[in-house]
C-alpha atoms as a PDB file:
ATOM      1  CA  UNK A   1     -12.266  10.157 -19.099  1.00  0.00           C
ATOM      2  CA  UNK A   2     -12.655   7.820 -16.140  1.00  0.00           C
ATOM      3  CA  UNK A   3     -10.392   8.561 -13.226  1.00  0.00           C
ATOM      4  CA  UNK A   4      -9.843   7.775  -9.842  1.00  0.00           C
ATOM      5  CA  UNK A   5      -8.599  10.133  -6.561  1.00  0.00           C
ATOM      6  CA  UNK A   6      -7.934   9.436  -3.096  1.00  0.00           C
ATOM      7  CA  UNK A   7      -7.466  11.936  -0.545  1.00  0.00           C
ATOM      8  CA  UNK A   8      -3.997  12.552   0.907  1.00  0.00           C
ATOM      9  CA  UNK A   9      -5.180  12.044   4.620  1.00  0.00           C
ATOM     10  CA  UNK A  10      -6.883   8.786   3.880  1.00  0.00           C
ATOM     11  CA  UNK A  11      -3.242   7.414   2.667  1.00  0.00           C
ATOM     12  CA  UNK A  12      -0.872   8.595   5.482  1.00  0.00           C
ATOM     13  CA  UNK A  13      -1.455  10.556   8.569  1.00  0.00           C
ATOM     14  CA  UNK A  14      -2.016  14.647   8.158  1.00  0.00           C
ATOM     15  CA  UNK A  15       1.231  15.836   8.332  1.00  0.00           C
ATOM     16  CA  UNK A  16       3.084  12.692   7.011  1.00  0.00           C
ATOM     17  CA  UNK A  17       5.961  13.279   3.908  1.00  0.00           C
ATOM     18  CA  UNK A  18       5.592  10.662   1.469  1.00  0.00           C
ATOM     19  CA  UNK A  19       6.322  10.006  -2.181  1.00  0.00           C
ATOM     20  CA  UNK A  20       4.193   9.204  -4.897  1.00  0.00           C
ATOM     21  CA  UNK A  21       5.680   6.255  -7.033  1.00  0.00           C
ATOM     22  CA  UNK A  22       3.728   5.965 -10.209  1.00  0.00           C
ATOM     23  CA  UNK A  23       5.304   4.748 -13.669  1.00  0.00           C
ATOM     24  CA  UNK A  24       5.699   7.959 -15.527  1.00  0.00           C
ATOM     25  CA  UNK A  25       6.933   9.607 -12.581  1.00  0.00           C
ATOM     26  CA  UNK A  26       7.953  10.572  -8.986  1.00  0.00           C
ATOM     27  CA  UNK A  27       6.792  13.204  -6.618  1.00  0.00           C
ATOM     28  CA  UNK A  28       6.804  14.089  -2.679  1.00  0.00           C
ATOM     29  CA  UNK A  29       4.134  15.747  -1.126  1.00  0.00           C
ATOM     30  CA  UNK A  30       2.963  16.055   2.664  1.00  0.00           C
ATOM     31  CA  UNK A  31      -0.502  14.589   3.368  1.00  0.00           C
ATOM     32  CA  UNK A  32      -3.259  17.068   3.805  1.00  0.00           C
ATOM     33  CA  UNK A  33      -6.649  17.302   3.566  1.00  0.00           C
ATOM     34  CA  UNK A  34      -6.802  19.651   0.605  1.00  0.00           C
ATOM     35  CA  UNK A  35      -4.050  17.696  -1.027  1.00  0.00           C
ATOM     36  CA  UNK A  36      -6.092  14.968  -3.586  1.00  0.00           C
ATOM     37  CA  UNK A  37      -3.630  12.449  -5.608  1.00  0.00           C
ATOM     38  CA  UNK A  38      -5.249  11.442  -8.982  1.00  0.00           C
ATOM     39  CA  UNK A  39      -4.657   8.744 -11.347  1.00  0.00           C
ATOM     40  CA  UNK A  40      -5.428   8.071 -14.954  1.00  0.00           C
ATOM     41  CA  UNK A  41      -6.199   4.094 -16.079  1.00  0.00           C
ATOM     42  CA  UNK A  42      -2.533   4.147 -17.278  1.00  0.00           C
ATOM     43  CA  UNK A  43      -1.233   4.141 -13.777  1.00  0.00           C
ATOM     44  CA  UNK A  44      -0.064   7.712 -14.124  1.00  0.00           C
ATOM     45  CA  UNK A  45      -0.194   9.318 -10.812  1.00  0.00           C
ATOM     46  CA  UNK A  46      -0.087  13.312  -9.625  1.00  0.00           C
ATOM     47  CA  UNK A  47      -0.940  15.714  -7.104  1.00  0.00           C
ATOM     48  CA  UNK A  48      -4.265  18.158  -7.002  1.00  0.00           C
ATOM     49  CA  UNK A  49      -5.310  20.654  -4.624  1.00  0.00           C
ATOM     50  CA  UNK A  50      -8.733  20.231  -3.310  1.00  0.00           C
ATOM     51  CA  UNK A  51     -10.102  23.371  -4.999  1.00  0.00           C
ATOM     52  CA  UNK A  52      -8.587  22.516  -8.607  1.00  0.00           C
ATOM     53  CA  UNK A  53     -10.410  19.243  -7.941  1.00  0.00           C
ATOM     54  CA  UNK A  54     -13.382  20.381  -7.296  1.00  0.00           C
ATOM     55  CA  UNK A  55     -13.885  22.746  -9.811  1.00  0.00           C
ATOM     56  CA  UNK A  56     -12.417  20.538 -12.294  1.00  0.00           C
ATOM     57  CA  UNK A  57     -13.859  16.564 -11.456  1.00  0.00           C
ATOM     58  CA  UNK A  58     -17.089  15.093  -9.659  1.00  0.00           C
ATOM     59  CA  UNK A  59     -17.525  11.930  -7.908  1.00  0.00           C
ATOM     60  CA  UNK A  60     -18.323   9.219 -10.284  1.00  0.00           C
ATOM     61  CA  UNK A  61     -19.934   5.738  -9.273  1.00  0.00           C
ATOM     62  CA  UNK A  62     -18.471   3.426 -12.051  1.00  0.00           C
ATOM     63  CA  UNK A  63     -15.700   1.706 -10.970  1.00  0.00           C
ATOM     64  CA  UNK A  64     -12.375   2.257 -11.550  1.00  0.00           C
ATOM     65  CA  UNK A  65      -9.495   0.165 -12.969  1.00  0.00           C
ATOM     66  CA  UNK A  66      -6.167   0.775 -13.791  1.00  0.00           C
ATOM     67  CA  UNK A  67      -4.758  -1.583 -16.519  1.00  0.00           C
ATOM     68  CA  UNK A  68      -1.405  -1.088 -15.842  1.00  0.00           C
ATOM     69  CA  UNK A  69       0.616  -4.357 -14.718  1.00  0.00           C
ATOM     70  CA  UNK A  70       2.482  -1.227 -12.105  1.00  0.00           C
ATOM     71  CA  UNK A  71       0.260   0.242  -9.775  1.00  0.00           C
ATOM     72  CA  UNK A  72       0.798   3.689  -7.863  1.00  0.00           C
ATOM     73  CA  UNK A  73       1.634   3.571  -4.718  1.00  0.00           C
ATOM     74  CA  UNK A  74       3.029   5.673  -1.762  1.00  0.00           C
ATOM     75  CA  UNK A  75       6.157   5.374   0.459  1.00  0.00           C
ATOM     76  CA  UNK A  76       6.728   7.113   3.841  1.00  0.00           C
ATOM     77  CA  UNK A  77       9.923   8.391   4.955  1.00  0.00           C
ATOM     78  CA  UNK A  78       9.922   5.528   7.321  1.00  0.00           C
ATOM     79  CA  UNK A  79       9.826   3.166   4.108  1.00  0.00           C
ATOM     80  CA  UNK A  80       6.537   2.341   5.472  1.00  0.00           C
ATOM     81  CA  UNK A  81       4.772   1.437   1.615  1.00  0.00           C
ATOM     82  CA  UNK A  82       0.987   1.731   0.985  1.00  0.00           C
ATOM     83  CA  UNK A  83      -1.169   0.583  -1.783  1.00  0.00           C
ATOM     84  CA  UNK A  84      -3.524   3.522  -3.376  1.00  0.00           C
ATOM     85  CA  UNK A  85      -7.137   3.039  -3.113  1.00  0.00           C
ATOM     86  CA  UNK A  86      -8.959   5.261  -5.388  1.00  0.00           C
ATOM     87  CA  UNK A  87     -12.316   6.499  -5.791  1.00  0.00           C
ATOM     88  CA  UNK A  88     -13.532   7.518  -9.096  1.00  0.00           C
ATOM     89  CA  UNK A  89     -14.119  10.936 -10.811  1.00  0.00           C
ATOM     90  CA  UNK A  90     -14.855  12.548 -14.347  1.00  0.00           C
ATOM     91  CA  UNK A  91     -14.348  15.535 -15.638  1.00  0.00           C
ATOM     92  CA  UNK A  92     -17.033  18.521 -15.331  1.00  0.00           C
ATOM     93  CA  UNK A  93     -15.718  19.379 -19.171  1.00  0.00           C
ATOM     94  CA  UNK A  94     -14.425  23.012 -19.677  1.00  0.00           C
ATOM     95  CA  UNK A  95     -10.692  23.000 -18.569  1.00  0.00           C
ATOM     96  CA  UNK A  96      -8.736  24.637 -21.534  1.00  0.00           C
ATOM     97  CA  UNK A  97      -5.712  24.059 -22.074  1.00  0.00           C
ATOM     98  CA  UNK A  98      -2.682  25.423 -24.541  1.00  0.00           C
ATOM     99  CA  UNK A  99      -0.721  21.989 -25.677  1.00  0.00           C
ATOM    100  CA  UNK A 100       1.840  22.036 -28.261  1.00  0.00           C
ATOM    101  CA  UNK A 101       3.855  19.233 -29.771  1.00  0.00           C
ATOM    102  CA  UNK A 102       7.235  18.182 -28.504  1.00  0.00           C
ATOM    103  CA  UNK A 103       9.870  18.150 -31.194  1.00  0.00           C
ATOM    104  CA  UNK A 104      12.715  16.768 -28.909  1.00  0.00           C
ATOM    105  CA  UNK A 105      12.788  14.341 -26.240  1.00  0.00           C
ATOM    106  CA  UNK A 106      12.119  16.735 -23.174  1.00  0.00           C
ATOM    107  CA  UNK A 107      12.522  16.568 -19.165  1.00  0.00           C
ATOM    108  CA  UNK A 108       9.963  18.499 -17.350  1.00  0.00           C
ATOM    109  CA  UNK A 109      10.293  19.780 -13.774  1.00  0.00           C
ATOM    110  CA  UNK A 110       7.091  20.168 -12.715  1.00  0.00           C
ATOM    111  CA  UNK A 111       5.237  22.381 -10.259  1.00  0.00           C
ATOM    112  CA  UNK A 112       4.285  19.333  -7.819  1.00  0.00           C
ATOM    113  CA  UNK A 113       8.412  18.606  -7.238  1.00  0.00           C
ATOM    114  CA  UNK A 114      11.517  20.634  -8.084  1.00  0.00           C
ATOM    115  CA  UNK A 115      13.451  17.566  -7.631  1.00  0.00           C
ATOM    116  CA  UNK A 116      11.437  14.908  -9.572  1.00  0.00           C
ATOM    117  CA  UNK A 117      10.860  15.164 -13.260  1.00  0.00           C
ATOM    118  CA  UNK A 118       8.677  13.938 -15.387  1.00  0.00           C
ATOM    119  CA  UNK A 119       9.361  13.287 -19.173  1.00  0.00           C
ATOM    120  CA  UNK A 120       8.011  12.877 -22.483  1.00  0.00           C
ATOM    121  CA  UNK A 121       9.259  11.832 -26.290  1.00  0.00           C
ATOM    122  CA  UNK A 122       9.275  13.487 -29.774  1.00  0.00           C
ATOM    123  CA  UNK A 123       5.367  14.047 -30.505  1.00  0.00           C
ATOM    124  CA  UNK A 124       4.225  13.682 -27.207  1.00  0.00           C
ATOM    125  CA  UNK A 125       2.347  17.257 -25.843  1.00  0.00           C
ATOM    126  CA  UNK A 126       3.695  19.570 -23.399  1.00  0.00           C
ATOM    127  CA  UNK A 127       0.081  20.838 -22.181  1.00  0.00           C
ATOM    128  CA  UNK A 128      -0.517  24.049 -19.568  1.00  0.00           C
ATOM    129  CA  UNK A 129      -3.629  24.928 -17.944  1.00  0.00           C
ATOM    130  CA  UNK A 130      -5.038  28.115 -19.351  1.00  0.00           C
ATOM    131  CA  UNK A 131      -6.265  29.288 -15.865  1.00  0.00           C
ATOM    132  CA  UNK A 132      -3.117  27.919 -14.105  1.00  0.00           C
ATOM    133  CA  UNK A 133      -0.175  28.795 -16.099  1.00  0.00           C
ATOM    134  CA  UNK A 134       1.552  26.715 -13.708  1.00  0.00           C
ATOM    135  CA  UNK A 135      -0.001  23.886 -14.043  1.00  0.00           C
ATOM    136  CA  UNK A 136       2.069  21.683 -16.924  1.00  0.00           C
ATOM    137  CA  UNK A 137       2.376  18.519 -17.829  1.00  0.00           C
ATOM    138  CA  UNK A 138       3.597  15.885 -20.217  1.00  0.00           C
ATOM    139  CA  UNK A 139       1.067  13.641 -21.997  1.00  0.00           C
ATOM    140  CA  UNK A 140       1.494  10.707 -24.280  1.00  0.00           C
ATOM    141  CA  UNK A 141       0.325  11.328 -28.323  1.00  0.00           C
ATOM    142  CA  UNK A 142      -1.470   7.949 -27.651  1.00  0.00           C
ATOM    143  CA  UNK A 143      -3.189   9.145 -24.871  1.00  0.00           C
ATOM    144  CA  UNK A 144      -3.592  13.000 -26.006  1.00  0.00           C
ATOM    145  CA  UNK A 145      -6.379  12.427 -28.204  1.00  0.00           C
ATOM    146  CA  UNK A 146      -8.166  10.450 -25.732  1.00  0.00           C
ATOM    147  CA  UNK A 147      -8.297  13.038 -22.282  1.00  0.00           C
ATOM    148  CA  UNK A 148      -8.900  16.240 -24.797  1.00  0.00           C
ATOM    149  CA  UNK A 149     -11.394  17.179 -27.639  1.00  0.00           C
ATOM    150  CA  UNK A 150      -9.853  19.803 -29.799  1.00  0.00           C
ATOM    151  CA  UNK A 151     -12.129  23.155 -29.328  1.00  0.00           C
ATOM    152  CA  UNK A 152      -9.909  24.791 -31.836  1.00  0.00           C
ATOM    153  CA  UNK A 153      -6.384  25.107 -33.570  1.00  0.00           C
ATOM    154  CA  UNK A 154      -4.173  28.361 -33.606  1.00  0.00           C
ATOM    155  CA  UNK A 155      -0.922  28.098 -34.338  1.00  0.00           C
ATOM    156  CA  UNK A 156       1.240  30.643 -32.661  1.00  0.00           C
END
């Protein structure tokens, strides 16, 4: 899957607070240069840390798109608002993952913000990083099946 990044630095000053404002969800973070924001095509929007990225995406040439009518973008304390420009990436393949089913409409506090949420519906996936067991997230059933190829199925 096709996505793009953009380092934190190259949207506000090192050192700047600013939110993320994407259509699935919120988040704050303080630009860095180890801090990476990443987007899917969908116009979903969160936060990576320079290592995860690298060990998890390369660069990629094609261009990317999102085809979302709402675009991420990123608001300063100040109110000061900035368009995201993105690069884009792929994944290197090999990130496992545990994801289970949601049976109930669910809010998730995530690790990026403990005062932004992020949310998901009946048969959507809650999905956790197997090397980063706090590193979970809410995806889509349409999109699911899309970002992940099933390796194999236990049920626990």
């Amino acid at each position: 899957q096709l996505l793009g990044y953009a380092v934190s630095t190259d949207i506000f000053e090192a050192g700047t607070v600013f939110r993320v404002r994407s259509l699935e969800a919120d988040f704050e973070v303080t630009a860095d240069d180890s801090l990476y924001i990443l987007v899917d095509r969908y116009g979903s929007a969160y936060p990576s840390q320079k290592d995860k990225f690298e060990s998890t995406y390369e660069p990629s040439y094609e261009d990317f798109i999102i085809g979302s009518d709402y675009k991420p973008h990123a608001i300063s304390h100040d109110m000061h608002s900035k368009e995201l420009v993105f690069s884009s990436c792929r994944s290197k393949g090999g990130t496992k993952i545990f994801a289970g089913c949601l049976e109930r409409n669910t809010k998730l506090y995530t690790g990026w913000s403990k005062q932004s949420y992020t949310s998901g519906k009946a048969g959507d996936y809650l999905v956790v990083r197997m090397d980063d067991p706090d590193d979970m997230y809410i995806i889509e059933r349409e999109r699911f099946g899309e970002i992940y190829q099933r390796e194999n199925r236990k049920k626990i």
